[in-house]
C-alpha atoms as a PDB file:
ATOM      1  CA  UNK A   1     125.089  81.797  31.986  1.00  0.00           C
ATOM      2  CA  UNK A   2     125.829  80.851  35.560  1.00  0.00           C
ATOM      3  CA  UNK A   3     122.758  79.268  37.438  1.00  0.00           C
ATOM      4  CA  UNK A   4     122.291  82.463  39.205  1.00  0.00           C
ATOM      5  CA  UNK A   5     121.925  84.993  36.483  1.00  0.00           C
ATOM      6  CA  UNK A   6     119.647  82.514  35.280  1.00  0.00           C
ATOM      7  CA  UNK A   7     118.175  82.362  37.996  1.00  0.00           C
ATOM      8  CA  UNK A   8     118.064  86.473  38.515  1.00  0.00           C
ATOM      9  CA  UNK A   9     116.870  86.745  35.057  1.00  0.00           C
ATOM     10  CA  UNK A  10     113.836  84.052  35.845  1.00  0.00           C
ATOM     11  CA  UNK A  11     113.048  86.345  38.914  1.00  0.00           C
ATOM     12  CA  UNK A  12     113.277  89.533  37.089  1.00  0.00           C
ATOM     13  CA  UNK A  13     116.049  90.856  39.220  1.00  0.00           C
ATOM     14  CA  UNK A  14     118.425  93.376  38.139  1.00  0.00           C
ATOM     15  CA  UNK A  15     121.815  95.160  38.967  1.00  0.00           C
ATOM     16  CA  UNK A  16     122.842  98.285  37.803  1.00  0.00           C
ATOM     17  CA  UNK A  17     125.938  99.391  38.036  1.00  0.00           C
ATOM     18  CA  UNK A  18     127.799 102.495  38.320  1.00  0.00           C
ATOM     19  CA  UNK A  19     131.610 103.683  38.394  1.00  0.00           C
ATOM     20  CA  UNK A  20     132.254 105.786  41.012  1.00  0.00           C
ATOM     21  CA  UNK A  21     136.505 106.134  41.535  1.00  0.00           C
ATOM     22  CA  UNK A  22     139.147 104.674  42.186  1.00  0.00           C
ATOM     23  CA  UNK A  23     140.279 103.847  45.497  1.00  0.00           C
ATOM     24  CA  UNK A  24     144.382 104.527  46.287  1.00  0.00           C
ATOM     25  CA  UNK A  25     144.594 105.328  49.732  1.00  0.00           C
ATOM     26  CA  UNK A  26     143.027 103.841  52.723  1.00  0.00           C
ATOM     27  CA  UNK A  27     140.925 105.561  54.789  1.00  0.00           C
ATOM     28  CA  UNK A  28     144.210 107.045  57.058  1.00  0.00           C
ATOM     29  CA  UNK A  29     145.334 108.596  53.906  1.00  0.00           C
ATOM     30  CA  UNK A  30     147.685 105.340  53.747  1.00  0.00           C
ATOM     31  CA  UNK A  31     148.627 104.333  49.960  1.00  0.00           C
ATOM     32  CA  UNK A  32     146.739 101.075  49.454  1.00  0.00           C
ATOM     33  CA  UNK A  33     148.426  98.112  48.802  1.00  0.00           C
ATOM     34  CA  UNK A  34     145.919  96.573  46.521  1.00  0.00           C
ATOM     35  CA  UNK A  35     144.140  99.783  44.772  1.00  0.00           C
ATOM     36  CA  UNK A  36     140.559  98.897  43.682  1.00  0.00           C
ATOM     37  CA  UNK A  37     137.371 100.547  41.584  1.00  0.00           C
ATOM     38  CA  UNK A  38     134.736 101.589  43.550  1.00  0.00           C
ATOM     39  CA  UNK A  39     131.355 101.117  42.463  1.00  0.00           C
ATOM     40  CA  UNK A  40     127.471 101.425  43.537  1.00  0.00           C
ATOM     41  CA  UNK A  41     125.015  98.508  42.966  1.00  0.00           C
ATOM     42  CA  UNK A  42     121.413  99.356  43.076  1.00  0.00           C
ATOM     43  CA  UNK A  43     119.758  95.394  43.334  1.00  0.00           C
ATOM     44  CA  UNK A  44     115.794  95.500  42.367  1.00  0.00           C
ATOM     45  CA  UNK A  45     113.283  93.659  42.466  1.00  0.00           C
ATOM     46  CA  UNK A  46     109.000  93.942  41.778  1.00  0.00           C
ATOM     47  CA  UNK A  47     109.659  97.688  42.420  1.00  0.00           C
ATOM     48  CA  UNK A  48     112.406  97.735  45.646  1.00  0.00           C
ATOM     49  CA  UNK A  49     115.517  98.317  45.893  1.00  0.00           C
ATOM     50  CA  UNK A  50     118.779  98.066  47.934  1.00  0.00           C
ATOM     51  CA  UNK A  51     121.265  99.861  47.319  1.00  0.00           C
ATOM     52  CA  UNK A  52     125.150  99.128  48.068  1.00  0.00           C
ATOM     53  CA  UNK A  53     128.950  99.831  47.566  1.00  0.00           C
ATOM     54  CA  UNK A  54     131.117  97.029  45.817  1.00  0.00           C
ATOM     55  CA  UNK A  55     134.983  96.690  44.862  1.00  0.00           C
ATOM     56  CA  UNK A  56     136.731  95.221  42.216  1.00  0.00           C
ATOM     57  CA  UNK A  57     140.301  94.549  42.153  1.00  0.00           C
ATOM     58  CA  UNK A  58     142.590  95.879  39.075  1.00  0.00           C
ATOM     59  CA  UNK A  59     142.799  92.557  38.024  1.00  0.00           C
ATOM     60  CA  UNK A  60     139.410  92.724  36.791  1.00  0.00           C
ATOM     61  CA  UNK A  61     139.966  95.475  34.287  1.00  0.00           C
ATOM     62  CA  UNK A  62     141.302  95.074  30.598  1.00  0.00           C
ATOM     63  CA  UNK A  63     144.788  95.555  29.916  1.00  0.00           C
ATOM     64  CA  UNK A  64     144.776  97.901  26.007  1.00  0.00           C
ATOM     65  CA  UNK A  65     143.611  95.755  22.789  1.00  0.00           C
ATOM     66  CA  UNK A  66     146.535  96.970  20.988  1.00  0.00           C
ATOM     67  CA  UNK A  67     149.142  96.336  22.654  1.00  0.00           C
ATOM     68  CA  UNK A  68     150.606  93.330  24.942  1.00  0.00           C
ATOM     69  CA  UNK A  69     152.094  94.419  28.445  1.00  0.00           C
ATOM     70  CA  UNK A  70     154.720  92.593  30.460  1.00  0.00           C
ATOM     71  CA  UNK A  71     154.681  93.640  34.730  1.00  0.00           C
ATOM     72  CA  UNK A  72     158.049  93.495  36.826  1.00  0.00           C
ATOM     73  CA  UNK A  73     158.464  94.741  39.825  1.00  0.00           C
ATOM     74  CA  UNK A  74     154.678  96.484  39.836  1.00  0.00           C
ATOM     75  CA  UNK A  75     155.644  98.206  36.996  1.00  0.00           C
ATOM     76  CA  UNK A  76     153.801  97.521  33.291  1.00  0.00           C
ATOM     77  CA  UNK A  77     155.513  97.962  29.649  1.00  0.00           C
ATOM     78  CA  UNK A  78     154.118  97.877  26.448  1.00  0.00           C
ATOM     79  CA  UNK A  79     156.505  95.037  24.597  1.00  0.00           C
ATOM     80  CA  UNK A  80     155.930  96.465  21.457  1.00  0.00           C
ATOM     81  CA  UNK A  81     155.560  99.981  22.632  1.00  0.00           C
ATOM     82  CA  UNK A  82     158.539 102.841  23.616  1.00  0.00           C
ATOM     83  CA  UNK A  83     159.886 101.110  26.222  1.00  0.00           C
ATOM     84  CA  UNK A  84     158.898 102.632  29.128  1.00  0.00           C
ATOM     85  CA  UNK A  85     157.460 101.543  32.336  1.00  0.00           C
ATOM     86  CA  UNK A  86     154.275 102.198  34.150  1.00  0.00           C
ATOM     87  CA  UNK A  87     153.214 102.384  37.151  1.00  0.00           C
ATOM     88  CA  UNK A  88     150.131 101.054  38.193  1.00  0.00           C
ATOM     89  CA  UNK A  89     148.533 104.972  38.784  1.00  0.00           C
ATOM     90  CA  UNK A  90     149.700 105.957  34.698  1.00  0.00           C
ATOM     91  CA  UNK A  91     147.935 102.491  33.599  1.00  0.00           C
ATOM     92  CA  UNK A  92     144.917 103.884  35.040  1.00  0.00           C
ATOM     93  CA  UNK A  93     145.720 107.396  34.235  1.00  0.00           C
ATOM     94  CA  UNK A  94     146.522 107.192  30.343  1.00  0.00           C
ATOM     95  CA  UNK A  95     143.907 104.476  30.128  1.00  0.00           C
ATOM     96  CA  UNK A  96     145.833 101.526  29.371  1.00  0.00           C
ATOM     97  CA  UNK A  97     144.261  99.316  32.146  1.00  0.00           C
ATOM     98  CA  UNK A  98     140.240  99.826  31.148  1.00  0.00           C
ATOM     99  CA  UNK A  99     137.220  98.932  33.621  1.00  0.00           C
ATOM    100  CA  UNK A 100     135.310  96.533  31.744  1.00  0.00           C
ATOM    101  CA  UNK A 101     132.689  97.701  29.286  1.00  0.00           C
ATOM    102  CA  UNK A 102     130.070  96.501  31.462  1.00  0.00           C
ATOM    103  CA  UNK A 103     131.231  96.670  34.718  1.00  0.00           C
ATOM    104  CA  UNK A 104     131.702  93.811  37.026  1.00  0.00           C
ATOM    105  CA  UNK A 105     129.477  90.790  36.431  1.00  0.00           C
ATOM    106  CA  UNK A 106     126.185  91.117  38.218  1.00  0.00           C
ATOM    107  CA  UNK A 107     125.615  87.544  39.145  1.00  0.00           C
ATOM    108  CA  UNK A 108     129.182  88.181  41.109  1.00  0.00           C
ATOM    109  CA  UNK A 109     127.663  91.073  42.804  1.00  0.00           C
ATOM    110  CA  UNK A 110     124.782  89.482  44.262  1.00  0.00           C
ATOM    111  CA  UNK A 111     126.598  86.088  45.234  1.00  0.00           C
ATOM    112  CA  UNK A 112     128.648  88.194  47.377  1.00  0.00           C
ATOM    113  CA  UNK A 113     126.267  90.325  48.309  1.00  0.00           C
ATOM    114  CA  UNK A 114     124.561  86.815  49.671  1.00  0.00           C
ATOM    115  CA  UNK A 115     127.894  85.855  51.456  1.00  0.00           C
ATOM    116  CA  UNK A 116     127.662  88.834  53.216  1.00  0.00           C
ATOM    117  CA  UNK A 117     124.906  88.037  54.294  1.00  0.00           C
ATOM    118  CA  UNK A 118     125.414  84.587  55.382  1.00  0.00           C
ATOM    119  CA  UNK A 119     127.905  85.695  57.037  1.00  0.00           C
ATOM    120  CA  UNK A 120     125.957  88.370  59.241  1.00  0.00           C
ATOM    121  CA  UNK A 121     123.457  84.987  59.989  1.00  0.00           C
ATOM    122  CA  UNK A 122     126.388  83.617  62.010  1.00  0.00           C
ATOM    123  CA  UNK A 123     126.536  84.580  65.527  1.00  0.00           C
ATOM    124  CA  UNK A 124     129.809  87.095  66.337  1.00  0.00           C
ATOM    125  CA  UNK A 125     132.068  83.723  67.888  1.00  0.00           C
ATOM    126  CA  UNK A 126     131.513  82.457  64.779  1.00  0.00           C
ATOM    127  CA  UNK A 127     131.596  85.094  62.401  1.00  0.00           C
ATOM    128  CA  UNK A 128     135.319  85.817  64.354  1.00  0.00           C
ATOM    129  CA  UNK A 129     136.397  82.446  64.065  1.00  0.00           C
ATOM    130  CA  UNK A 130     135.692  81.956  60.501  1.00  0.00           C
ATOM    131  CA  UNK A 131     137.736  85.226  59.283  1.00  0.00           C
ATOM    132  CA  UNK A 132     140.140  84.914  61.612  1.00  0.00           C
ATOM    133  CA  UNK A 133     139.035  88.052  63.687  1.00  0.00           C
ATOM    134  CA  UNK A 134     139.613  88.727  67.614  1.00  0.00           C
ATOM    135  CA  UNK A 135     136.494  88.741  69.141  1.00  0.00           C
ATOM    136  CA  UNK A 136     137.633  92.016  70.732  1.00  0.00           C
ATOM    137  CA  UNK A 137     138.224  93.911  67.150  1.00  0.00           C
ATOM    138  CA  UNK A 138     136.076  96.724  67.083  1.00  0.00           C
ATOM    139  CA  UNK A 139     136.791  96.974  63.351  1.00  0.00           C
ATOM    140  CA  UNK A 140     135.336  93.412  63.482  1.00  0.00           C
ATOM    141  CA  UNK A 141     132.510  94.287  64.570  1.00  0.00           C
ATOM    142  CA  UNK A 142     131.761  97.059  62.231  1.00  0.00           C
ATOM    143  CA  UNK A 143     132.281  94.439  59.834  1.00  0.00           C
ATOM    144  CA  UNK A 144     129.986  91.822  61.266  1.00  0.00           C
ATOM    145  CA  UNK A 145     127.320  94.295  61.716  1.00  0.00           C
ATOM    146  CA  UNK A 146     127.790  95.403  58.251  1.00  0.00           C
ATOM    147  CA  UNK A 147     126.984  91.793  57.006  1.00  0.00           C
ATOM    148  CA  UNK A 148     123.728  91.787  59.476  1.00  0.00           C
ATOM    149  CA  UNK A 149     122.524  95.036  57.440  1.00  0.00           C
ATOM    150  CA  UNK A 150     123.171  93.617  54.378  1.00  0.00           C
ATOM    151  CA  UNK A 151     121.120  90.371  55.377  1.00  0.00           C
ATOM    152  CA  UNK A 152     118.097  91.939  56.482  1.00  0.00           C
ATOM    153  CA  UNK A 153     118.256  94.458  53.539  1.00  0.00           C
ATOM    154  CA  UNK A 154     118.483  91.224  51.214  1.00  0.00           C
ATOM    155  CA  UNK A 155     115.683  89.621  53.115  1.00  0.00           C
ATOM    156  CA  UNK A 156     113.316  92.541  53.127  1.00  0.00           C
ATOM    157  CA  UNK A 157     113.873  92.518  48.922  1.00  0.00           C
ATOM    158  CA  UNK A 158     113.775  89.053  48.405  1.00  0.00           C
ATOM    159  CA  UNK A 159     111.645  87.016  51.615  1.00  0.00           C
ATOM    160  CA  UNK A 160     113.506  84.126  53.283  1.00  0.00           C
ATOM    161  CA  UNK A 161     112.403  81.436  50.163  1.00  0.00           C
ATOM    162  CA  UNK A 162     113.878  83.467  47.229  1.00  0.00           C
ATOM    163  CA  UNK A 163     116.813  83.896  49.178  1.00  0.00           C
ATOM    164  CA  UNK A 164     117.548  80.702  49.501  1.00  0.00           C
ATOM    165  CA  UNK A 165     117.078  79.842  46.002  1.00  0.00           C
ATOM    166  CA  UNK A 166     119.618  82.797  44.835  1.00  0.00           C
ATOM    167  CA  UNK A 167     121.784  81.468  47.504  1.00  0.00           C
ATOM    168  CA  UNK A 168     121.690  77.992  46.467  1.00  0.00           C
ATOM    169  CA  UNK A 169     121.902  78.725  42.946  1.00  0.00           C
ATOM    170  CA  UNK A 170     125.127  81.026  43.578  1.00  0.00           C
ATOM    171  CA  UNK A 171     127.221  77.892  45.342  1.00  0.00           C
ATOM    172  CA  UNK A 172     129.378  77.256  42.417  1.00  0.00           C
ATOM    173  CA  UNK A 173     130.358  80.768  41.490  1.00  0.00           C
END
């Protein structure tokens, strides 16, 4: 157990988690590069909540027990299977690439969720200059100011000294 689900568990904070889709095009009806599982996160603690969307990469979901899989060329075959290759979409599809039984680790969640929010402590030069943004990105911005949220969501749930704790506690995820 990492020292912040320890940590979460001490505090009596909890995730839960929920599958929502999966993501294959971007939001200009672009096919995504990188395809990823959408989820929701509802974070409580002594009775309030925050409430959030979170991503996981495919590479976080389990490849069939019963059979081994070799990829070329973003395609997938079953080596002791017909033959055949997949493409990422019919791994998902026929459910030979399956989420994880309990959904992405919730001690991952929240460290993020405190990046984020680190991040949205930093003033906008700073924020820019760290993720290699152009001060002038608009999309940037959004981003920036979606961190900010996120921080004083975090802080309104957990108070300044908790937050620090989790924070602290999350450093070697």
């Amino acid at each position: 157990m990492s020292p912040l689900a320890k940590l979460m568990l001490e505090n009596g904070i909890t995730i839960t988690v929920t599958h929502l889709h999966v993501v294959w095009f971007d939001e200009k009806g672009n096919k995504e590069k990188n395809p990823m599982d959408k989820w929701y996160a509802l974070v409580e603690y002594r009775g309030k909540s925050f409430g959030t969307f979170y991503s996981t990469g495919m590479g976080h979901r389990e490849y069939q027990k019963l059979s081994k899989w070799v990829q070329k060329n973003g395609k997938y075959q079953k080596t002791t299977g017909d033959g055949k290759w997949y493409t990422l979409e019919e791994m998902v599809k026929h459910n030979f690439l399956q989420l994880p039984k309990e959904g992405p680790r919730t001690d991952y969640i929240l460290h993020s969720l405190l990046n984020d929010a680190q991040s949205g402590a930093e003033s906008f030069r700073d924020f820019c200059s760290s993720y290699g943004m152009n001060e002038d990105s608009i999309s940037g911005l959004k981003v920036y100011l979606a961190c900010q949220e996120t921080k004083d969501a975090l802080v309104r749930l957990f108070g300044g000294t908790l937050m620090s704790e989790l924070t602290e506690a999350g450093q070697d995820l």
